[in-house]
C-alpha atoms as a PDB file:
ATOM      1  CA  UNK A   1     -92.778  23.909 -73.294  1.00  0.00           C
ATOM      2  CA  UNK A   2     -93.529  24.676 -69.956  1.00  0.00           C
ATOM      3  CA  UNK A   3     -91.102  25.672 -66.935  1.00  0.00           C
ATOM      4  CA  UNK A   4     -92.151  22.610 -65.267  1.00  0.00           C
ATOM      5  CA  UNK A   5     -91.219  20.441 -67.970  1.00  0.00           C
ATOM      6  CA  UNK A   6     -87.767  21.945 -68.035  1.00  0.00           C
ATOM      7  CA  UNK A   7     -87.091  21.570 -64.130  1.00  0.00           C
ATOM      8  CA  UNK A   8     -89.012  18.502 -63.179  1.00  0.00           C
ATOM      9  CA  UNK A   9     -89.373  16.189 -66.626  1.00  0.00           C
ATOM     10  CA  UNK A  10     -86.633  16.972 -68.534  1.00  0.00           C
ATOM     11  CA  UNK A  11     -84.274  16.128 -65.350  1.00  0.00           C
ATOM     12  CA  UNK A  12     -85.876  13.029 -65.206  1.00  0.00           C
ATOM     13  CA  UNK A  13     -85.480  12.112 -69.078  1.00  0.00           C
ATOM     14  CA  UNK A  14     -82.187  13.013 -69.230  1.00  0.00           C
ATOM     15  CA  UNK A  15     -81.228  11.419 -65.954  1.00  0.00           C
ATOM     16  CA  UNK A  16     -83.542   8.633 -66.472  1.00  0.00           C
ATOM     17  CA  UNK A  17     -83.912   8.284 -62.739  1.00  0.00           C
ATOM     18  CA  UNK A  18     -80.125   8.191 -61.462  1.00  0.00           C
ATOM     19  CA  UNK A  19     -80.025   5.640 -58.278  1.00  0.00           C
ATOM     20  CA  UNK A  20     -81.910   6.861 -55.970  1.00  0.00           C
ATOM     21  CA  UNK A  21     -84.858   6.282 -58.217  1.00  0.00           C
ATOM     22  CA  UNK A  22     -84.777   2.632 -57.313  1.00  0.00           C
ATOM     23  CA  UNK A  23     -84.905   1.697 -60.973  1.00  0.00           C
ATOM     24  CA  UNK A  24     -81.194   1.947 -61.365  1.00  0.00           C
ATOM     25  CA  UNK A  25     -80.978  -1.939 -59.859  1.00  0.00           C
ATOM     26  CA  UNK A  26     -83.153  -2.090 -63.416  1.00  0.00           C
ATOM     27  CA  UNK A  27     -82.430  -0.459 -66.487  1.00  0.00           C
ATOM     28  CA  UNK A  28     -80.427   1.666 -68.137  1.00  0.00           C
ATOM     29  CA  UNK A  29     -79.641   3.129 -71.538  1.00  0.00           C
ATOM     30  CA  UNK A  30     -77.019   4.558 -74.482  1.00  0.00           C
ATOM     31  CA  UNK A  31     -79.120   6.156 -76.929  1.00  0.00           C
ATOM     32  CA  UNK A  32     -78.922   4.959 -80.975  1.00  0.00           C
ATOM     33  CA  UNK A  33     -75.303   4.651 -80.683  1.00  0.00           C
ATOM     34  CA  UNK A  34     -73.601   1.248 -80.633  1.00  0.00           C
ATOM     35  CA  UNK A  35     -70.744   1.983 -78.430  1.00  0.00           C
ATOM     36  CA  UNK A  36     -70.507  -0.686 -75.452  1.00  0.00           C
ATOM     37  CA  UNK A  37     -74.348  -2.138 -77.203  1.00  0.00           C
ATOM     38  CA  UNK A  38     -74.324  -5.996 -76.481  1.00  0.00           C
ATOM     39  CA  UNK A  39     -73.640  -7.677 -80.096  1.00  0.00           C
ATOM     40  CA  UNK A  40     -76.438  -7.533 -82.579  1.00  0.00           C
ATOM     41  CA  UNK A  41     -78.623  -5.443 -80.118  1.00  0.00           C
ATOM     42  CA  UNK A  42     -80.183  -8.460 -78.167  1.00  0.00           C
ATOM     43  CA  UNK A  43     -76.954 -11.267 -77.682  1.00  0.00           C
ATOM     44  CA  UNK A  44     -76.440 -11.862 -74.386  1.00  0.00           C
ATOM     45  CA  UNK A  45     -72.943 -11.010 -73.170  1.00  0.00           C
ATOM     46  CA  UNK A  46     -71.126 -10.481 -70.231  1.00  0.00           C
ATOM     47  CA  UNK A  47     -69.726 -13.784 -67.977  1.00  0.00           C
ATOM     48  CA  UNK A  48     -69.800 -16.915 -69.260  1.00  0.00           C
ATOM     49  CA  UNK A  49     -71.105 -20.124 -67.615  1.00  0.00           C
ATOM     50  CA  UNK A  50     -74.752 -20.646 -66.349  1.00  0.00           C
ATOM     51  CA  UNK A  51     -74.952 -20.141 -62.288  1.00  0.00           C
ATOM     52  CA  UNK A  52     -79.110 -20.666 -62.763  1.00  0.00           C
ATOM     53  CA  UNK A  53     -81.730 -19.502 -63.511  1.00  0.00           C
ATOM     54  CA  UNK A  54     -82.706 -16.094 -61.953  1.00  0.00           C
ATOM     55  CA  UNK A  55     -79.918 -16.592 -59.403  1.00  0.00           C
ATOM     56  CA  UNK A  56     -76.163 -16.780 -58.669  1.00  0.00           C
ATOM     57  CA  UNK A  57     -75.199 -13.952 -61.080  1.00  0.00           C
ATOM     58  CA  UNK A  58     -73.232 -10.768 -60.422  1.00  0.00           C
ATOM     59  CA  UNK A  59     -76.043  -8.654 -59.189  1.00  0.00           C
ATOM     60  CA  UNK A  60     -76.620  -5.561 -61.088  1.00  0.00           C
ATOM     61  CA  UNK A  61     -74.507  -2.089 -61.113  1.00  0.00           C
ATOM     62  CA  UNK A  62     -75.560   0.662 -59.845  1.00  0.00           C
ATOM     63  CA  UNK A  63     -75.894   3.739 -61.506  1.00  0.00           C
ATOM     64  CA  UNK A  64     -77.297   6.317 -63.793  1.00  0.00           C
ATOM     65  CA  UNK A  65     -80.077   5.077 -66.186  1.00  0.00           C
ATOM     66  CA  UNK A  66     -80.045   6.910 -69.314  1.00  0.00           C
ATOM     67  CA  UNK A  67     -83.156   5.660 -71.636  1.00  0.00           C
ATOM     68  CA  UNK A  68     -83.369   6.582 -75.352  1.00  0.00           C
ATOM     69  CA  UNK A  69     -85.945   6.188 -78.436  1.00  0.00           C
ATOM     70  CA  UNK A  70     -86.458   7.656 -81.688  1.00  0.00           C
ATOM     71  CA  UNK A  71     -89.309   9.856 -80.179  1.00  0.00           C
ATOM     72  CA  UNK A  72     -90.259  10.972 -76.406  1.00  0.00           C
ATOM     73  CA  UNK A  73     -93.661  12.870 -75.583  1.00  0.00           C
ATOM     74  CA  UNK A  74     -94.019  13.992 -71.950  1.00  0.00           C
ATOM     75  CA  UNK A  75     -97.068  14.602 -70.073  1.00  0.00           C
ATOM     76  CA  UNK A  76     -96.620  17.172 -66.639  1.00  0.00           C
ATOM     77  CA  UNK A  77     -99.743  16.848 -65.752  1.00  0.00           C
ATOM     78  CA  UNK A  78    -100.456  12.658 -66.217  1.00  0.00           C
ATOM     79  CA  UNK A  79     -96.641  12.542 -64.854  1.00  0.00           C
ATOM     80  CA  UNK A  80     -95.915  10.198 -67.325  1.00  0.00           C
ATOM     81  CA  UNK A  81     -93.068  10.064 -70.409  1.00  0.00           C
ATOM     82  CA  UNK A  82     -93.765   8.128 -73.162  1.00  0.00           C
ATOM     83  CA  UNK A  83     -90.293   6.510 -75.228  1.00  0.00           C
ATOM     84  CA  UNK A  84     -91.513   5.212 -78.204  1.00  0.00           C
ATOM     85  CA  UNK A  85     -89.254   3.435 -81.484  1.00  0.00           C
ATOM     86  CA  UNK A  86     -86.439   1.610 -80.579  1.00  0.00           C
ATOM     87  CA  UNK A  87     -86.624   1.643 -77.685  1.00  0.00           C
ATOM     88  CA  UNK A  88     -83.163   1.036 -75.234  1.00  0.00           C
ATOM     89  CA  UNK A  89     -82.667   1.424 -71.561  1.00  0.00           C
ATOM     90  CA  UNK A  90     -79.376   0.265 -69.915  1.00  0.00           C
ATOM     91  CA  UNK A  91     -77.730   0.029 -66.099  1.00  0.00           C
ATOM     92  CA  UNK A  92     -74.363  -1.394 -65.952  1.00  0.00           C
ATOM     93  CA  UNK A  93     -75.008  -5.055 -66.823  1.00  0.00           C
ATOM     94  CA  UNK A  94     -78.250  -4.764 -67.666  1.00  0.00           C
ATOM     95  CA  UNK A  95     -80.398  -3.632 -70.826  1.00  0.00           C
ATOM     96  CA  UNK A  96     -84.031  -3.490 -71.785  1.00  0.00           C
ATOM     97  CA  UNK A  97     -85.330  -3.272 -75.119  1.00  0.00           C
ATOM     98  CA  UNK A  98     -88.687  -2.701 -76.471  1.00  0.00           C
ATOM     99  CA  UNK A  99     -90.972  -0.571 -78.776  1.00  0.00           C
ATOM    100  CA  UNK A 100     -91.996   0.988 -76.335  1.00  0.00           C
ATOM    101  CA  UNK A 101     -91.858   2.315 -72.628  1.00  0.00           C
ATOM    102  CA  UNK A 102     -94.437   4.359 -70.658  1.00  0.00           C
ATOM    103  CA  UNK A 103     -92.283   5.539 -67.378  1.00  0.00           C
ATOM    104  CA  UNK A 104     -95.166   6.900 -64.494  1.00  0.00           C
ATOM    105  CA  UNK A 105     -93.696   8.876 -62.159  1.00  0.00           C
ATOM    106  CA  UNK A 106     -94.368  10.859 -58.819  1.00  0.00           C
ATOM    107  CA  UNK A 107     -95.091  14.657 -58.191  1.00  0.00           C
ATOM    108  CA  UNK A 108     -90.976  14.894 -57.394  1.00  0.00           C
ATOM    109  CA  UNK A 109     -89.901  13.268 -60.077  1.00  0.00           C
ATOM    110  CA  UNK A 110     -89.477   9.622 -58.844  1.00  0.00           C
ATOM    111  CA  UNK A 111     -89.955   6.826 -60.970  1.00  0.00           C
ATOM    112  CA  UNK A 112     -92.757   4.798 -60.251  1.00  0.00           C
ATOM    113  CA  UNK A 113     -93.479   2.174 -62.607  1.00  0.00           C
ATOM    114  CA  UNK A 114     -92.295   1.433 -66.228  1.00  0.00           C
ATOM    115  CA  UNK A 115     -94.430  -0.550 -68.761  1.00  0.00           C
ATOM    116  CA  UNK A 116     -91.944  -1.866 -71.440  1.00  0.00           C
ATOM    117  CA  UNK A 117     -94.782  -3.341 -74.382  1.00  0.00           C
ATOM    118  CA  UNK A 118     -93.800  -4.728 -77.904  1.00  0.00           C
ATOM    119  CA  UNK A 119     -90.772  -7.262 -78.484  1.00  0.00           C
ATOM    120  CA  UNK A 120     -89.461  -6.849 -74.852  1.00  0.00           C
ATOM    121  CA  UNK A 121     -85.878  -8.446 -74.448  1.00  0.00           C
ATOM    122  CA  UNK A 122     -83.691  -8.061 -70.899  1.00  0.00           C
ATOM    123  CA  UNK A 123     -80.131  -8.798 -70.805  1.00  0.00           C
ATOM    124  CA  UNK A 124     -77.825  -9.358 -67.700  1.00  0.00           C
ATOM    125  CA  UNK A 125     -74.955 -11.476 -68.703  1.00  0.00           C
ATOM    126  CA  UNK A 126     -75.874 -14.399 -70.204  1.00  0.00           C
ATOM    127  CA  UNK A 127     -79.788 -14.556 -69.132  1.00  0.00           C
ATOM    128  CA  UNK A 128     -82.173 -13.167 -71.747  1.00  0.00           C
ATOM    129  CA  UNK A 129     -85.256 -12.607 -70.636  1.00  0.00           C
ATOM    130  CA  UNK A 130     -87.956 -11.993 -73.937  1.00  0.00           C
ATOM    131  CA  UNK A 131     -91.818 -11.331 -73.638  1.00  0.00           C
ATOM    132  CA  UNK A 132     -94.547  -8.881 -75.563  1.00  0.00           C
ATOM    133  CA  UNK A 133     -94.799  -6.923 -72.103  1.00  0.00           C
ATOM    134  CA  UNK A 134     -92.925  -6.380 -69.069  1.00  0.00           C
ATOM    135  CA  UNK A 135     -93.990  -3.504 -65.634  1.00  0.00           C
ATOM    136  CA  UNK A 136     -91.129  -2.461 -63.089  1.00  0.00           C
ATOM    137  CA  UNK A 137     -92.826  -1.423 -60.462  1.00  0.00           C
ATOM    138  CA  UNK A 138     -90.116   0.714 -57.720  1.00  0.00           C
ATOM    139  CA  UNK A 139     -92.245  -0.279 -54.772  1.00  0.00           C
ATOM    140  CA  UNK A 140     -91.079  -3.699 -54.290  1.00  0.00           C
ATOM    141  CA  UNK A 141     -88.210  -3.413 -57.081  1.00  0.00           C
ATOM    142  CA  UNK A 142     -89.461  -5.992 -59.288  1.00  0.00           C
ATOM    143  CA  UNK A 143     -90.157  -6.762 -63.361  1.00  0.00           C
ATOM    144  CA  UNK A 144     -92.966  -8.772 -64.201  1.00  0.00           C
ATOM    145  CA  UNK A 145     -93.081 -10.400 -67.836  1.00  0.00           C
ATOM    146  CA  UNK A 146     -96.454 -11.310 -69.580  1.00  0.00           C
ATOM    147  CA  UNK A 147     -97.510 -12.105 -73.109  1.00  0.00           C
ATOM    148  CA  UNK A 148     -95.238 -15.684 -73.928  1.00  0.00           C
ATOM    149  CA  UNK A 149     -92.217 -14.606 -71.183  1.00  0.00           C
ATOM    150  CA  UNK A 150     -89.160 -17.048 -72.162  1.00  0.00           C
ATOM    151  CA  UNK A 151     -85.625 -16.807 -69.704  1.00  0.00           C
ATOM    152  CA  UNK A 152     -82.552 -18.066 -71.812  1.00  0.00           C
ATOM    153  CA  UNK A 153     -79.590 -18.451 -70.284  1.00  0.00           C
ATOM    154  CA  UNK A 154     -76.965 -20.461 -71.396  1.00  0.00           C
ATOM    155  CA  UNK A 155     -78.188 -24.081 -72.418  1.00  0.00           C
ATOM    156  CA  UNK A 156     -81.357 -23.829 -70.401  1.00  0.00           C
ATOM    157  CA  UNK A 157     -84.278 -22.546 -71.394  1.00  0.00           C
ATOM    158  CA  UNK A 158     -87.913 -21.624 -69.209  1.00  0.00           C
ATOM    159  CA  UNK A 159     -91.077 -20.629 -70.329  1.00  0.00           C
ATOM    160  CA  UNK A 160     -94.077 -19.892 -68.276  1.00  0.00           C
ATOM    161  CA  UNK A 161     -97.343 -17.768 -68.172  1.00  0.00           C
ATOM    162  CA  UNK A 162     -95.775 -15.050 -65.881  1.00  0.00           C
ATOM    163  CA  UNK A 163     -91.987 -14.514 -64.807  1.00  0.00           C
ATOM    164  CA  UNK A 164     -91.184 -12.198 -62.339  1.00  0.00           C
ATOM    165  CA  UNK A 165     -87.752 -11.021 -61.615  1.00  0.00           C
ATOM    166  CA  UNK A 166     -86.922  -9.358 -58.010  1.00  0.00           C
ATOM    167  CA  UNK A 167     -83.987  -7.279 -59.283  1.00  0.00           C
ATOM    168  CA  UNK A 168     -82.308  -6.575 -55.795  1.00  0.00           C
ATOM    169  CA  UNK A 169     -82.238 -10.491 -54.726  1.00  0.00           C
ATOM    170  CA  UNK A 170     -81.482 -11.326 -58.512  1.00  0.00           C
ATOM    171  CA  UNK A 171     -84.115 -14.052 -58.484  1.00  0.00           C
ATOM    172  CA  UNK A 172     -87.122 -14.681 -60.499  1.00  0.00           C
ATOM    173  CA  UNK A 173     -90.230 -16.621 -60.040  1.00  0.00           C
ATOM    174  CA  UNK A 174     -91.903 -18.501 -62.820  1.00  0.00           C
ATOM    175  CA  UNK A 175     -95.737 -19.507 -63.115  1.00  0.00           C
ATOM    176  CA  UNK A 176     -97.190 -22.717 -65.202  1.00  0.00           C
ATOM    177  CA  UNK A 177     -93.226 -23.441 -65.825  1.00  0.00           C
ATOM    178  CA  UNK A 178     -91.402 -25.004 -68.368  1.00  0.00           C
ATOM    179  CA  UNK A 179     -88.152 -25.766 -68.204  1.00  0.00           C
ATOM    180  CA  UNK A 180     -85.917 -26.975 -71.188  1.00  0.00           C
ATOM    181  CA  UNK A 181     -82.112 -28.001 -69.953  1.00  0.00           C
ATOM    182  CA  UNK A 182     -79.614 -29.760 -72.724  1.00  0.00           C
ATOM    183  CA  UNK A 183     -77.768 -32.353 -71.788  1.00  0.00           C
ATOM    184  CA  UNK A 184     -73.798 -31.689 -72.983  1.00  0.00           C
END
């Protein structure tokens, strides 16, 4: 391995692009161990109670992101790190899961965007957020969900053709929507 992989990648794996990578507001992860893992890898936990759709919510923590997977494979020169196999990212109230993430990042270090693809699944509280692929893109600290996106949180449910979720303002945008609510 190369010097540069040890002082410029490797920081950034390990880290996984603390907070002032922007993606903190995003993900964050706890390798294959199930210490502090929402119940059955993918139930939403956390409050109680449905303050809305994409809105209302405690917004998310701040703080290191730590992002682990059965195998990594780091490119210096593409600036790119590939997480592939279980896939888990996790921030404070927030997790990501997928099969895989490709994280693109800048000639410092910086993350720029993350593609999440295969079985996507975010959690913050008691939203779930599922699709086949998902991009955070630092720039304008937002996720955008394609392939079948589907919010569930509490009793309602919302499908469209895109869902975007602006992680600072903890809202989300929904195209061609759906919306499912139970009457109780």
């Amino acid at each position: 391995m190369s010097k540069r992989f040890f002082t410029k990648v490797f920081p950034l794996v390990l880290a996984v692009f603390f907070a002032a990578s922007g993606l903190s507001h995003a993900l964050a992860a706890e390798g294959n161990a199930t210490a502090g893992k929402p119940a059955a890898a993918g139930g939403a936990t956390g409050k109680t109670g449905n303050k809305g759709i994409g809105g209302g919510g405690e917004s998310v923590k701040k703080g290191p992101i730590v992002i682990t997977s059965d195998r990594l494979s780091a490119d210096s020169s593409a600036h790119t790190a590939v997480f592939s196999g279980r896939v888990q990212a996790r921030n404070g109230n927030m997790w990501l899961y997928a099969d895989k993430m490709v994280v693109h990042y800048g000639e410092e270090g910086g993350v720029q965007t993350i593609d999440a693809i295969g079985s996507v699944k975010l959690i913050k509280e008691d939203r779930v957020i599922t699709s086949g692929k998902a991009r955070y893109t630092k720039a304008d600290d937002r996720v955008v969900f394609t392939e079948n996106p589907k919010i569930v949180q509490g009793s309602t449910v919302v499908t469209g053709v895109i869902i975007t979720y602006y992680v600072s303002s903890d809202r989300m945008d929904v195209q061609n929507s759906k919306v499912i609510m139970q009457n109780k």
